[in-house]
N, C-alpha and C. Protein backbone atom coordinates (compact mmCIF):
# COMPACT_ATOMS: atom_id res chain seq x y z
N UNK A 1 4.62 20.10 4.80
CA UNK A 1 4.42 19.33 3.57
C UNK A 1 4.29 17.86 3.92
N UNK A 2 3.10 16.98 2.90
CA UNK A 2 2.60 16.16 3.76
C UNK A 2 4.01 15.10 2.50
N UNK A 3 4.63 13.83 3.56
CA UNK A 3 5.63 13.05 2.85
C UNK A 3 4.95 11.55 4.05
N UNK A 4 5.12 10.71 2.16
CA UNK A 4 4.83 9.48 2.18
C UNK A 4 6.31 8.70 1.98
N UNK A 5 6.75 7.66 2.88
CA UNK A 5 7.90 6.82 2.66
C UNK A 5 7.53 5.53 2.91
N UNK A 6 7.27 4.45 1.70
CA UNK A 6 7.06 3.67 1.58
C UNK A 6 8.75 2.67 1.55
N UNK A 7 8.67 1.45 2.53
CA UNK A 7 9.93 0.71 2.34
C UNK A 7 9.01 -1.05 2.33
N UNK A 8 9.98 -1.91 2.38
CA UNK A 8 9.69 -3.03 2.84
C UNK A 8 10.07 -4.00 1.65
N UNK A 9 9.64 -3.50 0.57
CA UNK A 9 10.03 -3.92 -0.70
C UNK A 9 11.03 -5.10 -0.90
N UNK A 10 10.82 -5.91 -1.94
CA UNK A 10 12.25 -7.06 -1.79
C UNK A 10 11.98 -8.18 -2.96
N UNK A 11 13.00 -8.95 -3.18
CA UNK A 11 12.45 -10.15 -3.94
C UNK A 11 11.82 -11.30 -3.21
N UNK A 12 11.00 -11.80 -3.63
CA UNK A 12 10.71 -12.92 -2.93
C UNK A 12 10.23 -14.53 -3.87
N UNK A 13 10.11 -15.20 -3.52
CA UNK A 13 10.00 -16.33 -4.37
C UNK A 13 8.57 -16.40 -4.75
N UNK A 14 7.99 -17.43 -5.64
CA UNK A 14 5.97 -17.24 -5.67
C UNK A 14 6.10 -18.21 -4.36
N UNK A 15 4.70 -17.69 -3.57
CA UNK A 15 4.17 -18.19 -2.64
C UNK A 15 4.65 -17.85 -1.41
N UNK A 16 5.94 -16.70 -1.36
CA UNK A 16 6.68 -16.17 -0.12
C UNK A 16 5.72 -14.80 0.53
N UNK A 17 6.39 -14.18 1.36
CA UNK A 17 5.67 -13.36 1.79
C UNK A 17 6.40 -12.14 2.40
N UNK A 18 5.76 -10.85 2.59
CA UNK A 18 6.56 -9.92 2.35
C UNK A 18 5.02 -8.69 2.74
N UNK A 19 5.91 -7.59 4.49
CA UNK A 19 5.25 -6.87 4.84
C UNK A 19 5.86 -5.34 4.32
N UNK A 20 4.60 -4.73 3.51
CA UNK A 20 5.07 -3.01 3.15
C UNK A 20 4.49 -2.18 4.32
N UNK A 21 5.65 -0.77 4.74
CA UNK A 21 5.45 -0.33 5.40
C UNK A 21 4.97 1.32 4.50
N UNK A 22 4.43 2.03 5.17
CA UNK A 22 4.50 3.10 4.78
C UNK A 22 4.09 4.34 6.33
N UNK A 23 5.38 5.07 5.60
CA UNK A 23 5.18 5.83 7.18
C UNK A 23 4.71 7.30 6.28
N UNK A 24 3.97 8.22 7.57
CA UNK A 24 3.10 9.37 6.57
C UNK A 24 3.54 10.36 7.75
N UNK A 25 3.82 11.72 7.36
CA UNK A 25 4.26 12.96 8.35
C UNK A 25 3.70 14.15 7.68
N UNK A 26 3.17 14.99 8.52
CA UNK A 26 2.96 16.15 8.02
C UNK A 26 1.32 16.27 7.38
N UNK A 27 0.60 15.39 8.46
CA UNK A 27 -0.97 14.94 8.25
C UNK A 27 -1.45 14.39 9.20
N UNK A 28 -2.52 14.67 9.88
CA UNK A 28 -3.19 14.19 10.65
C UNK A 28 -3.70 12.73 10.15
N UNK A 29 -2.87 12.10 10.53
CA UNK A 29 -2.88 10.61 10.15
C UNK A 29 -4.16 9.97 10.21
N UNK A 30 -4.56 10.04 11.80
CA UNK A 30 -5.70 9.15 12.00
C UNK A 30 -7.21 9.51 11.62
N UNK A 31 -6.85 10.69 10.87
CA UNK A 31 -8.17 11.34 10.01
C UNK A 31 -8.55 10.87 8.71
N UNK A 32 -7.27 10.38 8.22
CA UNK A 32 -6.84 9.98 6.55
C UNK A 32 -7.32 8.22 6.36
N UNK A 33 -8.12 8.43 4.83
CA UNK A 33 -8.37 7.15 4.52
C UNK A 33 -7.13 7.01 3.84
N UNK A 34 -6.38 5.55 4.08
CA UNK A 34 -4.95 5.43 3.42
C UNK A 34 -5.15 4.39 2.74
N UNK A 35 -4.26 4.36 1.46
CA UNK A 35 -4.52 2.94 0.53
C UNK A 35 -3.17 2.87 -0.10
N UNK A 36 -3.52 1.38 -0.82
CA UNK A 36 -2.06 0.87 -1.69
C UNK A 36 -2.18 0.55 -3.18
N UNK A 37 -1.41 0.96 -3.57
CA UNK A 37 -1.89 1.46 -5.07
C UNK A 37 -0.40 0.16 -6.04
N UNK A 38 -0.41 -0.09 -6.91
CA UNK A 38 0.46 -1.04 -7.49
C UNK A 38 0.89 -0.63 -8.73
N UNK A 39 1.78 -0.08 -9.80
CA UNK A 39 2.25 0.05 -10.61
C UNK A 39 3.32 -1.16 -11.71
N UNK A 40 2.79 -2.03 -12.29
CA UNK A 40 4.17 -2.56 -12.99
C UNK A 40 4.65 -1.76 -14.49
N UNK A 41 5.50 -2.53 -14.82
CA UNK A 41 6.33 -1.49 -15.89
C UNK A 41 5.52 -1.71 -16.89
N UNK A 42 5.16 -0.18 -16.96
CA UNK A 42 4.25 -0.29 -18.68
C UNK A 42 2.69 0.08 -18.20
N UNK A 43 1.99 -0.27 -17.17
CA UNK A 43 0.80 -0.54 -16.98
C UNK A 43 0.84 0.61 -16.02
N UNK A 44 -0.64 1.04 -15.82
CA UNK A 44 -1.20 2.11 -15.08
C UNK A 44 -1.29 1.37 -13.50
N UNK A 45 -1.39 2.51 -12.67
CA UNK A 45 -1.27 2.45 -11.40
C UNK A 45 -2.42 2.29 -11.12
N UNK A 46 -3.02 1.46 -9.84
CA UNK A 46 -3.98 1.10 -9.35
C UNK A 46 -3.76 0.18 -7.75
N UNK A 47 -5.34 1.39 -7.65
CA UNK A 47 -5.53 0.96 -6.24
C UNK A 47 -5.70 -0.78 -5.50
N UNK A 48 -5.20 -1.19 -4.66
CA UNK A 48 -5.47 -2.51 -4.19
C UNK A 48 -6.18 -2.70 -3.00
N UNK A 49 -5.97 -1.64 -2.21
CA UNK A 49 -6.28 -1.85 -0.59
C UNK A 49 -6.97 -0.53 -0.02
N UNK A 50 -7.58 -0.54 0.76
CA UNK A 50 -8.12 0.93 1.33
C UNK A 50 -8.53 0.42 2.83
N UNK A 51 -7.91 1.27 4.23
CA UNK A 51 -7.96 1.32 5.34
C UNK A 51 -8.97 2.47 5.29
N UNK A 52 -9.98 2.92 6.09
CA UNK A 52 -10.12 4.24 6.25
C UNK A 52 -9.97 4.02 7.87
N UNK A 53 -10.31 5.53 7.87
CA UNK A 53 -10.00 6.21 9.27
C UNK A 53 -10.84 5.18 10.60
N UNK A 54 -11.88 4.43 10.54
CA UNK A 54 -12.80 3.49 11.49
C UNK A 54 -11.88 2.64 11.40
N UNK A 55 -11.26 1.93 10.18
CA UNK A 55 -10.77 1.01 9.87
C UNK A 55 -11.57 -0.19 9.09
N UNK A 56 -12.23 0.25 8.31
CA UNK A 56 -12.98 -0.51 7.30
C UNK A 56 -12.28 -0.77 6.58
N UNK A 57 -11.99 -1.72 5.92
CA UNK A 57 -11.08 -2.49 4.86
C UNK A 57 -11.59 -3.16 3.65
N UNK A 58 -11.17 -2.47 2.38
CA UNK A 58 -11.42 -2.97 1.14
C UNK A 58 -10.34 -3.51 0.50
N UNK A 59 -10.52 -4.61 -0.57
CA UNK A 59 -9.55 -5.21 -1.41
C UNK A 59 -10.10 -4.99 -2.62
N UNK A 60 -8.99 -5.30 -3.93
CA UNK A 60 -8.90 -5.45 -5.19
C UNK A 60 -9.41 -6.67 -5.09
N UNK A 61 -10.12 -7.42 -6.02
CA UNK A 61 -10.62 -8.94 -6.22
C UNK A 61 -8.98 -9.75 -7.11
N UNK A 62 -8.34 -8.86 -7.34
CA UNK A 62 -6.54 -9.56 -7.74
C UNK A 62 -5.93 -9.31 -6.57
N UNK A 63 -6.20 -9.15 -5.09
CA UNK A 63 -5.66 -9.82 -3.82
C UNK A 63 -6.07 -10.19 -2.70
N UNK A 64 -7.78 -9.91 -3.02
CA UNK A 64 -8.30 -10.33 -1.60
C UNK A 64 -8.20 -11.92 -1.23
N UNK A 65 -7.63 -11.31 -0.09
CA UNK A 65 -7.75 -13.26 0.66
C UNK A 65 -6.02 -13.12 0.84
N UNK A 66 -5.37 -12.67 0.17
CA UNK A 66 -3.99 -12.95 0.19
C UNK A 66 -3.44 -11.73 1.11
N UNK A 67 -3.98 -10.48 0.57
CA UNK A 67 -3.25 -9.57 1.09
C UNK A 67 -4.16 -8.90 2.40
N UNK A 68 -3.47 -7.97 3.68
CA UNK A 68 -3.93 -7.51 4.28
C UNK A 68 -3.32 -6.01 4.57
N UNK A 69 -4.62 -5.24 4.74
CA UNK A 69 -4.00 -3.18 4.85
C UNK A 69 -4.43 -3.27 6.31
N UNK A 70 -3.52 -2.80 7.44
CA UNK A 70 -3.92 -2.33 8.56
C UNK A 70 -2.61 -1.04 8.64
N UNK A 71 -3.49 -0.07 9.47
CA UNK A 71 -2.44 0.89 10.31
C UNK A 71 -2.60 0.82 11.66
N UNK A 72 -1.18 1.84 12.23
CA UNK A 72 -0.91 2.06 13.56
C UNK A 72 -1.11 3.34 13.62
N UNK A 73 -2.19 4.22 14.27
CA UNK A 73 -2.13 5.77 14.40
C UNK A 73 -1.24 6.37 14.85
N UNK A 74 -0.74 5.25 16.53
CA UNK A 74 0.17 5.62 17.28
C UNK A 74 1.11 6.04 16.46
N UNK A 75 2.01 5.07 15.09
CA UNK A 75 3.13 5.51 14.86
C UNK A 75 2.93 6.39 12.90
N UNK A 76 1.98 6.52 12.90
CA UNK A 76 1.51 7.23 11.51
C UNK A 76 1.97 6.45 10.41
N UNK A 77 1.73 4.93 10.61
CA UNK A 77 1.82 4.39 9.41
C UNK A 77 0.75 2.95 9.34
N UNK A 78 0.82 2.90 7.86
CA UNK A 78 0.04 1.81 7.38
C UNK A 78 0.98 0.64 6.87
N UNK A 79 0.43 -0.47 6.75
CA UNK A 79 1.06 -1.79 6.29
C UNK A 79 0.25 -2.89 5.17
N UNK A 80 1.22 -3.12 4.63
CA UNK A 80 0.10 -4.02 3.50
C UNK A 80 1.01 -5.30 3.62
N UNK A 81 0.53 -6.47 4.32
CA UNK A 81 1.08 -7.20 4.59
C UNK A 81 0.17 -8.66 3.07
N UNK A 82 2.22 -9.09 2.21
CA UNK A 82 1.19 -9.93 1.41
C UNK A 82 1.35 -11.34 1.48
N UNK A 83 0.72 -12.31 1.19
CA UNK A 83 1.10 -13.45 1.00
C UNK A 83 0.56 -14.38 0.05
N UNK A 84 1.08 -15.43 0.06
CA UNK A 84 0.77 -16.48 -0.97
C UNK A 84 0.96 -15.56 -2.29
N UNK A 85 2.20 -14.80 -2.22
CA UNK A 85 2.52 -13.75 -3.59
C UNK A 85 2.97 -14.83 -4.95
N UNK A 86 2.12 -13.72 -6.22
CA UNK A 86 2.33 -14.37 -7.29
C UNK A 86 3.41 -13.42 -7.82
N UNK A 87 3.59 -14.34 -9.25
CA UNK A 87 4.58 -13.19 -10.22
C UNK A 87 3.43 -12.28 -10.77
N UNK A 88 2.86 -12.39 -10.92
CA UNK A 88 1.93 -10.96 -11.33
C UNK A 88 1.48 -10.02 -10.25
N UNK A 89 1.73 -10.02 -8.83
CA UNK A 89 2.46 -9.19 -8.04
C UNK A 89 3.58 -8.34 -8.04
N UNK A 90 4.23 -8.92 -8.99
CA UNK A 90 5.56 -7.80 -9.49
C UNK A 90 5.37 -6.32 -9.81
N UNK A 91 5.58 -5.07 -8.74
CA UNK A 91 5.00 -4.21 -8.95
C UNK A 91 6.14 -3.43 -8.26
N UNK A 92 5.56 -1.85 -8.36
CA UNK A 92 6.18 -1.04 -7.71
C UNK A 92 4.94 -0.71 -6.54
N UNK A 93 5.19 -0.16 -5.39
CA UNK A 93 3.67 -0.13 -4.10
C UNK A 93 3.84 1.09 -3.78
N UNK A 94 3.02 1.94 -3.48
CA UNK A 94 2.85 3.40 -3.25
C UNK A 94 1.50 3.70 -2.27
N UNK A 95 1.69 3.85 -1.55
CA UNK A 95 0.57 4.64 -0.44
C UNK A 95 0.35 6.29 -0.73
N UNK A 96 -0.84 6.03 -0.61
CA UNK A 96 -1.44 7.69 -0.60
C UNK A 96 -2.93 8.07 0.84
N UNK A 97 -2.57 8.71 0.69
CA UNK A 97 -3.93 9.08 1.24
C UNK A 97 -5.42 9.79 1.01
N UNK A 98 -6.08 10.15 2.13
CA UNK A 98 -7.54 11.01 1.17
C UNK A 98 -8.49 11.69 2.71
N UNK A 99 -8.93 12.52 2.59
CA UNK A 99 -10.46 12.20 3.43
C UNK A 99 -11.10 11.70 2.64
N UNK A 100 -12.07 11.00 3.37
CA UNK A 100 -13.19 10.18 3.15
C UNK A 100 -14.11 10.52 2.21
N UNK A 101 -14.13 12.41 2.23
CA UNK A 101 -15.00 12.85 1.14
C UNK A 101 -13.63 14.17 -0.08
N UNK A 102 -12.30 13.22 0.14
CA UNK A 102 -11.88 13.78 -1.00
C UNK A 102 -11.09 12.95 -2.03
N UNK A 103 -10.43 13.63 -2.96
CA UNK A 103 -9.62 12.77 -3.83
C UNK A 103 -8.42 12.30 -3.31
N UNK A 104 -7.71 11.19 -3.53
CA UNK A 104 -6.43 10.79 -3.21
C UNK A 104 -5.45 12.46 -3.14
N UNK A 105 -4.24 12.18 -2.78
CA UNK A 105 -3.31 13.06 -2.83
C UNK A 105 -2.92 13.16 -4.09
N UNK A 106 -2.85 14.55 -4.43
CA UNK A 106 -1.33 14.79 -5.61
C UNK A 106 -0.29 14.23 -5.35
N UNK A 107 0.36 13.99 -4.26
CA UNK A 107 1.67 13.63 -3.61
C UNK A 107 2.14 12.15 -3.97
N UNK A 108 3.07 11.72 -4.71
CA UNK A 108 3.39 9.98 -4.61
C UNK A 108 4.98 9.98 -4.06
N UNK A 109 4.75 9.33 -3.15
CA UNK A 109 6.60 9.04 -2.36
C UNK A 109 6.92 8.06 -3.55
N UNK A 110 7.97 7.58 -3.60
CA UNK A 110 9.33 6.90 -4.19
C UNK A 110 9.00 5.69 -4.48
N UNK A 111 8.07 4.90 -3.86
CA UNK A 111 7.29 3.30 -4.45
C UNK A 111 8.75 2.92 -3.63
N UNK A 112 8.25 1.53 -3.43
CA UNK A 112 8.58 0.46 -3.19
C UNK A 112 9.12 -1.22 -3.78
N UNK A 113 9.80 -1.27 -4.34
CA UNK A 113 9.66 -2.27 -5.55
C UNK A 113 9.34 -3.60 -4.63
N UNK A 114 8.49 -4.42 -5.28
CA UNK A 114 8.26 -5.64 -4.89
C UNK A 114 8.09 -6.81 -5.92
N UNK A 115 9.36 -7.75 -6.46
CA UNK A 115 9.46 -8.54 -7.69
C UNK A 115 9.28 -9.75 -7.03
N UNK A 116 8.40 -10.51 -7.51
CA UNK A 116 8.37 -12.05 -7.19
C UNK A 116 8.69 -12.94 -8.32
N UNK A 117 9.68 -13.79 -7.90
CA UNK A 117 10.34 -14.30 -8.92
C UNK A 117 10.64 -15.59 -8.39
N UNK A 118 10.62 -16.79 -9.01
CA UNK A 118 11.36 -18.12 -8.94
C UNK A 118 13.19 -18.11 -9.45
């Protein structure tokens, strides 16, 4: 069974910075396009970031420039490293995965909370 554990999560001040980890087991990792998806309270979940398997990299236009998605195959995880964070960053963060020619996973690990606050 394929399990996503997303950590890294934390408060941070606006303009601080703050790396999410997400580790993935039970999947051929370096096959999987992996992405980061953002939830705040009340509002629908949505994608921000997408690594695929070459390592082509897409952003949301609400973080490109600030934020960055890279993985490590070696250790089966991805990272969404953010900065220059706003308060409308205040989210919960969730990684999923996909092939390239399928849908995201059914599967969502536990999120990550990430509040930016003064």
């Amino acid at each position: 069974q394929v399990q996503l554990v997303e950590s890294g999560g934390g408060l941070v001040q606006p303009g601080g910075s703050l790396r999410l980890s997400c580790a993935a087991s039970g999947t051929i990792f370096r096959l999987n396009t992996m992405g980061w998806f953002r939830q705040a309270p009340g509002k629908q979940r949505y994608l921000v970031a997408v690594i695929t398997s070459g390592g082509t990299t897409t952003y949301s236009d609400s973080v490109k420039g600030r934020f960055t998605i890279s993985r490590d195959n070696a250790n089966n995880t991805v990272y969404l490293q953010m900065n220059s964070l706003k308060a409308e960053d205040t989210a919960g963060y969730y990684c999923n995965y996909r092939l390239e020619t399928t849908a995201w996973s059914r599967y969502w690990g536990q999120g990550t909370q990430v509040t930016v606050s003064s």
